[in-house]
Protein backbone atom coordinates (compact mmCIF):
# COMPACT_ATOMS: atom_id res chain seq x y z
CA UNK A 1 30.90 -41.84 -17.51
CA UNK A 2 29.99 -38.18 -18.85
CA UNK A 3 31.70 -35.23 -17.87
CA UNK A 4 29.94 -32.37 -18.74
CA UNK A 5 30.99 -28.28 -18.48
CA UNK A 6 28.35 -25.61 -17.37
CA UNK A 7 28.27 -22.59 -15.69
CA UNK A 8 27.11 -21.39 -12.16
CA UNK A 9 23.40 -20.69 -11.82
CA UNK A 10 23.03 -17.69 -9.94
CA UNK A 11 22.03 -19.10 -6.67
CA UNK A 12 25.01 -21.37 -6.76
CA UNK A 13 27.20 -18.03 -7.92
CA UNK A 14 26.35 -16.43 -5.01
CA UNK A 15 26.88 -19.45 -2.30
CA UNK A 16 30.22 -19.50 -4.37
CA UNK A 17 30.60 -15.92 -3.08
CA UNK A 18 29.71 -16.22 0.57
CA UNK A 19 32.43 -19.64 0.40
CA UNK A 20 35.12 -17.39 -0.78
CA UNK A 21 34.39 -14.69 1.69
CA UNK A 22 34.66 -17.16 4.63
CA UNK A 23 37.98 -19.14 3.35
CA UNK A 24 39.38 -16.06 1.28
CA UNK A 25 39.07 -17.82 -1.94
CA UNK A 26 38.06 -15.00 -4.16
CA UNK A 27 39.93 -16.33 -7.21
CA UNK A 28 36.83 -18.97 -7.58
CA UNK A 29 34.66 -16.40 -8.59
CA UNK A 30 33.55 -16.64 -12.08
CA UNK A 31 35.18 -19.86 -13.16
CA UNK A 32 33.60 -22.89 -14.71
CA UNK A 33 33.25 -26.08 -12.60
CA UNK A 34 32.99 -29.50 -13.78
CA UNK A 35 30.06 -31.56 -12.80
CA UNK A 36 29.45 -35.70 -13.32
CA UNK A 37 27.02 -37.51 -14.30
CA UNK A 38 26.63 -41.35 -14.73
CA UNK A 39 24.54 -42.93 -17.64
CA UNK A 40 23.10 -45.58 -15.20
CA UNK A 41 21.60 -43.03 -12.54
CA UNK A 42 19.95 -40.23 -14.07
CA UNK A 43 20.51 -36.56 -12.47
CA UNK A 44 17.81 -35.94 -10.58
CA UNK A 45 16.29 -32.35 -11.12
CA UNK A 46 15.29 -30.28 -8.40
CA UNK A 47 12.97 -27.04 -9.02
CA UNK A 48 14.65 -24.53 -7.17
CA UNK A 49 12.28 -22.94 -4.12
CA UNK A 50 12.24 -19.28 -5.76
CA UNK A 51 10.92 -20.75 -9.11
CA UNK A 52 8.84 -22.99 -7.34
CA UNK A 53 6.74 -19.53 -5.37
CA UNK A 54 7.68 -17.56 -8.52
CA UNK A 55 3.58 -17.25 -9.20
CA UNK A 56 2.67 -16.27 -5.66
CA UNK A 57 5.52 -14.17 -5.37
CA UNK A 58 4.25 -12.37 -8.66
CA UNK A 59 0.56 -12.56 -7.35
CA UNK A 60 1.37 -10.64 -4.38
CA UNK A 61 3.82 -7.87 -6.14
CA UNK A 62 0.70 -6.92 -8.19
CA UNK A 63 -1.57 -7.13 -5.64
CA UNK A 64 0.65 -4.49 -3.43
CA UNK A 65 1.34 -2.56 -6.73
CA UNK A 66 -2.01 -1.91 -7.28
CA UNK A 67 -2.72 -1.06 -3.79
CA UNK A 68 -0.21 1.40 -2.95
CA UNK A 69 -0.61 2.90 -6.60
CA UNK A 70 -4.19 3.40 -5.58
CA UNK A 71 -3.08 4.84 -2.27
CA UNK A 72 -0.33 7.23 -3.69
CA UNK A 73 -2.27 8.19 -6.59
CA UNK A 74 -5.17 9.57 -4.64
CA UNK A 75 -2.70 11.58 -2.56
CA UNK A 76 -1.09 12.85 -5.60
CA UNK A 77 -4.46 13.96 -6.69
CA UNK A 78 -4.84 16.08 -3.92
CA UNK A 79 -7.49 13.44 -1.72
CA UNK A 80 -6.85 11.62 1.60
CA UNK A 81 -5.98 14.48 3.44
CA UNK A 82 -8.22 17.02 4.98
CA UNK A 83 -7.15 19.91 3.10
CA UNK A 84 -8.71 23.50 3.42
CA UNK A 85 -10.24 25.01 6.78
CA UNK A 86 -11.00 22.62 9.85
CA UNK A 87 -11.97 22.90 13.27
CA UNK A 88 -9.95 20.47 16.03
CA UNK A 89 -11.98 19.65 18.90
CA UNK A 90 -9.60 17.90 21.27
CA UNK A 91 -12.03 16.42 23.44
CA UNK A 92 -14.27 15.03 20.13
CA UNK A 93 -11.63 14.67 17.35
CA UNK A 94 -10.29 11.50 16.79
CA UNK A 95 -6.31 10.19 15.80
CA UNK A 96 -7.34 9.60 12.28
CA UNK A 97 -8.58 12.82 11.73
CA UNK A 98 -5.81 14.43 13.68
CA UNK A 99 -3.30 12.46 11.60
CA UNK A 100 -5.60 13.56 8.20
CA UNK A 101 -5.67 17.26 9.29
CA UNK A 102 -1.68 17.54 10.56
CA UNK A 103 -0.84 15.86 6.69
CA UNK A 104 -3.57 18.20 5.19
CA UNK A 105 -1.81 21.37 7.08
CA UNK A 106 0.54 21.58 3.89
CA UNK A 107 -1.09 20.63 0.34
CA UNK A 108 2.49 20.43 -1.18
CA UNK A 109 3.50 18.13 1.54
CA UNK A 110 0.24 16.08 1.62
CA UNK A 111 0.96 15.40 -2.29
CA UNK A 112 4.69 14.75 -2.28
CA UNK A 113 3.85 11.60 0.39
CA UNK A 114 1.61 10.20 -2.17
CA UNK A 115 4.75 9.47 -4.28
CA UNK A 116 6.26 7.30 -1.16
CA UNK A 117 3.60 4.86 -2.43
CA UNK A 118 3.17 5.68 -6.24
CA UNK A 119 6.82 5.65 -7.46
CA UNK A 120 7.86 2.23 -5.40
CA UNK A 121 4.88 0.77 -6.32
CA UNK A 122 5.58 1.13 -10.50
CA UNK A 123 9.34 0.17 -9.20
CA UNK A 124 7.27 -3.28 -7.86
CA UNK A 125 5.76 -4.12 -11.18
CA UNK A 126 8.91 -4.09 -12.98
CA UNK A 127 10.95 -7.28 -12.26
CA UNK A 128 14.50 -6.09 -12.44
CA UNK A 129 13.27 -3.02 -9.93
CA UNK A 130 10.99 -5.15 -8.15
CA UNK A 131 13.65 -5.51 -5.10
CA UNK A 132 13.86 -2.01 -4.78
CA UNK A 133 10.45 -1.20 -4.83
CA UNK A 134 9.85 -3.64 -1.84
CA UNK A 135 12.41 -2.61 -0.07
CA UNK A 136 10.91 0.90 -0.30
CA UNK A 137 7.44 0.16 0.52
CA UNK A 138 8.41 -2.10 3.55
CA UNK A 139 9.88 1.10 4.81
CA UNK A 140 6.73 2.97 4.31
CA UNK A 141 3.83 -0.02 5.19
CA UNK A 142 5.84 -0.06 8.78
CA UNK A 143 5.58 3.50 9.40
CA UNK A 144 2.15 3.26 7.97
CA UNK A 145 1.07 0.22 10.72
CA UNK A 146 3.31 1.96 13.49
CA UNK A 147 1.21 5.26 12.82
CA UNK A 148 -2.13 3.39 12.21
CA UNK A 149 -2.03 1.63 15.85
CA UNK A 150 -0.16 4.53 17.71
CA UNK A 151 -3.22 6.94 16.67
CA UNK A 152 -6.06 3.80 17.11
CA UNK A 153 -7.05 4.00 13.30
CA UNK A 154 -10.11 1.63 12.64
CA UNK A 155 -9.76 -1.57 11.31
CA UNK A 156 -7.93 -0.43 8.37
CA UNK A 157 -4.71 -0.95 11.02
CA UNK A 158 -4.93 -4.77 10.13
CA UNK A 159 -4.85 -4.57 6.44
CA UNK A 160 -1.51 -1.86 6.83
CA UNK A 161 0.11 -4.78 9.43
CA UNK A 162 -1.10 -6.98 6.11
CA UNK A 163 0.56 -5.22 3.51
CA UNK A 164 3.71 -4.98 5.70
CA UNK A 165 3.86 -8.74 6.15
CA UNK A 166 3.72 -9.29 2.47
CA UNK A 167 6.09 -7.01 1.57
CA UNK A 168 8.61 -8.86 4.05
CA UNK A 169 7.93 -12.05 2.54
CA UNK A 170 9.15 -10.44 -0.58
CA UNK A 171 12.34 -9.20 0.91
CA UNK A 172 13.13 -13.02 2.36
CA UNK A 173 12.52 -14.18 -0.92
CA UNK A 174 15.00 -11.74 -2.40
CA UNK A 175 17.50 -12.20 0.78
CA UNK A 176 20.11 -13.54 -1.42
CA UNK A 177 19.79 -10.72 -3.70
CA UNK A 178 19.87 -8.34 -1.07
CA UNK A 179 22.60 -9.88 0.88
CA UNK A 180 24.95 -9.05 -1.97
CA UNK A 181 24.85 -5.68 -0.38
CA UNK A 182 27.27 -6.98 1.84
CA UNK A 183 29.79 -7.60 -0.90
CA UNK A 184 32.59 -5.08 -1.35
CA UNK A 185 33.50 -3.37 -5.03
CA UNK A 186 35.82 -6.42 -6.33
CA UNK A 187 33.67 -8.96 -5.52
CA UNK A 188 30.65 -7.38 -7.11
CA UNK A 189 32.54 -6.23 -9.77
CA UNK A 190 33.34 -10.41 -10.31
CA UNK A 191 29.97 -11.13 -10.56
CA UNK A 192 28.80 -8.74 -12.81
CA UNK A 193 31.41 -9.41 -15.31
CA UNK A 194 30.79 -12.92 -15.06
CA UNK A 195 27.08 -13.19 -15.54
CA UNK A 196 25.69 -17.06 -15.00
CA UNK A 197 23.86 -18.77 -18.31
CA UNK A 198 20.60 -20.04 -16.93
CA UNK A 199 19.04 -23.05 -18.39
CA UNK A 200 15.60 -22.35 -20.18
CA UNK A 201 12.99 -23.93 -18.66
CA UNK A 202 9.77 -25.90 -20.35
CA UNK A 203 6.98 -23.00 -20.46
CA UNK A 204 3.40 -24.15 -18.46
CA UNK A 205 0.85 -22.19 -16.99
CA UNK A 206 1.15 -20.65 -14.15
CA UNK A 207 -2.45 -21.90 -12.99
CA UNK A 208 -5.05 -23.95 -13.10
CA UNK A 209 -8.48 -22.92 -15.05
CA UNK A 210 -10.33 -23.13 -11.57
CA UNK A 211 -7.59 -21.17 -9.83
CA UNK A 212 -7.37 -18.23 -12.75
CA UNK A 213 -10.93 -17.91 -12.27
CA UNK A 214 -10.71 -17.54 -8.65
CA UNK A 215 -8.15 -15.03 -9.18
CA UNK A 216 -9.95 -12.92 -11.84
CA UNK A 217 -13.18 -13.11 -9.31
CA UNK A 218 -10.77 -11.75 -6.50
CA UNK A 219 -9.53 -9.19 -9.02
CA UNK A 220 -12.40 -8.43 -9.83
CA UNK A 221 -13.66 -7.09 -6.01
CA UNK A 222 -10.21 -5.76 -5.71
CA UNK A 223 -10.60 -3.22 -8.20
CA UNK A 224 -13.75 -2.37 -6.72
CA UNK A 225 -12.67 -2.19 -3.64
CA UNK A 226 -9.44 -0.06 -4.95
CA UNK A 227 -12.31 1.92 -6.61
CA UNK A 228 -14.15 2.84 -3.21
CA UNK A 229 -11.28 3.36 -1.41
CA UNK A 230 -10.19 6.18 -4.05
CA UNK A 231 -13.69 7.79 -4.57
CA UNK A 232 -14.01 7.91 -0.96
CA UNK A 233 -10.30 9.89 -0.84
CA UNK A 234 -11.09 12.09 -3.50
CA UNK A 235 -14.53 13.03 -2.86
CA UNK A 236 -16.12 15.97 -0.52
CA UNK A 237 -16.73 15.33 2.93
CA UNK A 238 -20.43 15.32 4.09
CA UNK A 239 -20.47 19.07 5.23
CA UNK A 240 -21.78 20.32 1.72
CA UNK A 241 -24.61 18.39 1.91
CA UNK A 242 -24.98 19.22 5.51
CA UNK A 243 -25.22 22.86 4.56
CA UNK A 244 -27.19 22.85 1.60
CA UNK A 245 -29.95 20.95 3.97
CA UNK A 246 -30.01 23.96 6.67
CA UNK A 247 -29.68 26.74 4.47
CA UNK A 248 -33.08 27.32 4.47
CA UNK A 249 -32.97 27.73 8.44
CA UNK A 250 -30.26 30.96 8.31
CA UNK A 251 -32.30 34.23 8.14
CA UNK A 252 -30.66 37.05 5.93
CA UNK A 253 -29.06 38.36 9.39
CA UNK A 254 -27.83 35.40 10.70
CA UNK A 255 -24.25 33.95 10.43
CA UNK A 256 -23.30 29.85 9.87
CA UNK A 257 -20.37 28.31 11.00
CA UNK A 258 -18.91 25.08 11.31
CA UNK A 259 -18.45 24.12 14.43
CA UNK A 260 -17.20 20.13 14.08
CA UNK A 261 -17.40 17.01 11.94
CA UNK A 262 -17.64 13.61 12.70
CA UNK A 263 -17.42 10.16 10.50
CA UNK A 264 -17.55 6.73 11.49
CA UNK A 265 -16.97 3.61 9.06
CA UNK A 266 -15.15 1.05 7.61
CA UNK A 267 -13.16 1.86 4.63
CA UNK A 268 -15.76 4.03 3.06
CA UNK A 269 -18.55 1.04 3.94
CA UNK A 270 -22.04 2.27 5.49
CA UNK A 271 -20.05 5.70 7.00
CA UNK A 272 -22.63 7.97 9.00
CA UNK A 273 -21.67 11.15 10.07
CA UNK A 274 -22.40 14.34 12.57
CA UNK A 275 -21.57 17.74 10.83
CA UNK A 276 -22.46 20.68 14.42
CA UNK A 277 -23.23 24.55 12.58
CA UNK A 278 -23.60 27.12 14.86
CA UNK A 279 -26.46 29.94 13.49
CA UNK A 280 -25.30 33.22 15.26
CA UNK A 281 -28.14 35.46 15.19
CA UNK A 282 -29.12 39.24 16.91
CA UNK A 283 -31.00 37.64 19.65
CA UNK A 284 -29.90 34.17 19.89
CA UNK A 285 -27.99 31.19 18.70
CA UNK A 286 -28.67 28.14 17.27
CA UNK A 287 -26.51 24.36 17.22
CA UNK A 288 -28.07 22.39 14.32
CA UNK A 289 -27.07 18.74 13.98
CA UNK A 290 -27.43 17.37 11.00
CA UNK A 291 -26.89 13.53 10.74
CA UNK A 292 -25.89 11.68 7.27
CA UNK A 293 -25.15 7.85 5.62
CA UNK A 294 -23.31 7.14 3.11
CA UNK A 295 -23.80 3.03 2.16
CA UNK A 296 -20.53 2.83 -0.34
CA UNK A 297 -18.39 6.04 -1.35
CA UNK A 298 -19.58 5.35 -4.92
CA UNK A 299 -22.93 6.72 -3.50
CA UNK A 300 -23.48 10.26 -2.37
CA UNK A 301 -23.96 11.30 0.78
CA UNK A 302 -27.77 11.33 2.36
CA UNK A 303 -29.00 13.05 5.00
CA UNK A 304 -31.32 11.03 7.85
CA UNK A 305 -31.59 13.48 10.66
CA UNK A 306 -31.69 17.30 11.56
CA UNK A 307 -32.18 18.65 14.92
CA UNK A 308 -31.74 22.25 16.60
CA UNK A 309 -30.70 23.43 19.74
CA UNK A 310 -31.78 26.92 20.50
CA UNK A 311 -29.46 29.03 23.63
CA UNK A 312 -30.13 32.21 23.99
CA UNK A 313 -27.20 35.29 24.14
């Protein structure tokens, strides 16, 4: 018979902790404990469950990295937000462009939310922040879904309701970590003092060749996607375009305005749009529609249709 010394792991530290909190034993904290093993039955080894998701678990903290970097970076940047002058049409104007124009009201303010989503996501990429990070974001993705369905957003809704999901599966796999918030000074204090020796573990790959190709295809259309999503943030609206193509209808004494502007799409994907000018002339006025597609926000924005509306004053 073998008797063998080792110390706690750090899941078995902390069960160690929640023992002595229930029977007062706090002295156990940070001792050795003795362990046997047999030479006739082998120990059987067990791969502990947060080892065993350690590569999805990683998968998904870049994946929501890079898409709330991309979100808060753009906002940081100054895009997202309908900044500048804008008309608000209540019976035309839609929740996602009330929500874009109430966040544009203040460029300062429109900014400083982009680093809600920038700083927790660098926090996420870094594994002894990582906790923190999703702790942060899950605060912001529900705000983001609650907001997203409470002002009937597109389908963009479901991919916020998404990212919120994943970013509680990363807090349940970190409840342990997490619940040592619950801890008070001296029994913190044991554990850090005492830090558990882990055992090194045989190095493999994380995946398979099929599977890392899979995942460098779905990279891949990530980053394009990511890519769209942030040209489409950053870029001008389709009113330029929509200008420059009646210009040649204002006569010297005539006066343009902007009357409204509609867009319709998914995530920057085949978006048309309805930009309304008003032409206020001596004798009359004029409503010109002018009607635009964009296929992809890496293309500019094309105009299809312009038609005029003459009313006399």
């Amino acid at each position: 018979m073998e008797f063998r010394s080792r110390r706690l792991p750090y899941d078995s530290a902390v069960a160690t902790v929640f023992r002595a909190m229930q029977y007062g034993e706090h002295e156990a904290l940070g001792k050795e404990v003795v362990t046997v093993q047999t030479s006739s039955v082998p120990a059987s080894t067990t791969v502990p469950t947060s080892t065993r998701w350690a590569p999805t678990l990683r998968v998904i903290q870049v994946f929501l990295a890079i898409t709330f970097g991309t979100y808060g970076l753009v906002k940081v940047l100054g895009g997202q937000y309908n900044y500048g002058d804008w008309v608000i049409d209540k019976k035309t104007v839609d929740g996602t462009s009330l929500v874009w124009a109430f966040y544009g009201y203040s460029p300062m303010y429109g900014r400083f939310t982009g680093l809600f989503e920038l700083v927790p996501a660098i926090l996420l990429l870094i594994p002894r922040t990582a906790t923190i990070g999703a702790a942060a974001l899950f605060a912001v993705a529900l705000n983001v879904t609650a907001m997203d369905f409470g002002f009937h957003y597109p389908a963009v809704k479901y991919f916020a309701l998404g990212y919120t999901v994943l970013l509680g599966v990363l807090l349940w796999a970190d409840r342990e970590k997490l619940s040592l918030l619950l801890l008070s000074r001296d029994q913190a204090h044991a554990i850090a003092v005492s830090p558990p020796a882990v055992a090194a573990q045989a190095s493999r790959p994380l995946f398979s060749p099929v599977m890392h190709r899979v995942l460098l295809a779905a990279a891949g259309l990530f980053v394009l996607g990511a890519a769209n999503v942030a040209t489409l943030s950053i870029s001008k609206g389709p009113e330029p375009v929509a200008r420059r193509a009646i210009e040649d209808r204002v006569g010297p004494n005539e006066r343009l305005e902007l009357l409204r502007s509609r867009q319709t799409g998914l995530i920057g994907v085949d978006w048309t749009a309805t930009v309304d000018y008003a032409v206020h002339g001596a004798q009359s006025t004029d409503t010109i529609t002018v009607h635009a597609r964009r296929i992809t926000a890496l293309f500019p924005w094309r105009v299809t249709q312009v038609t005029s509306t003459r009313r006399s004053q």
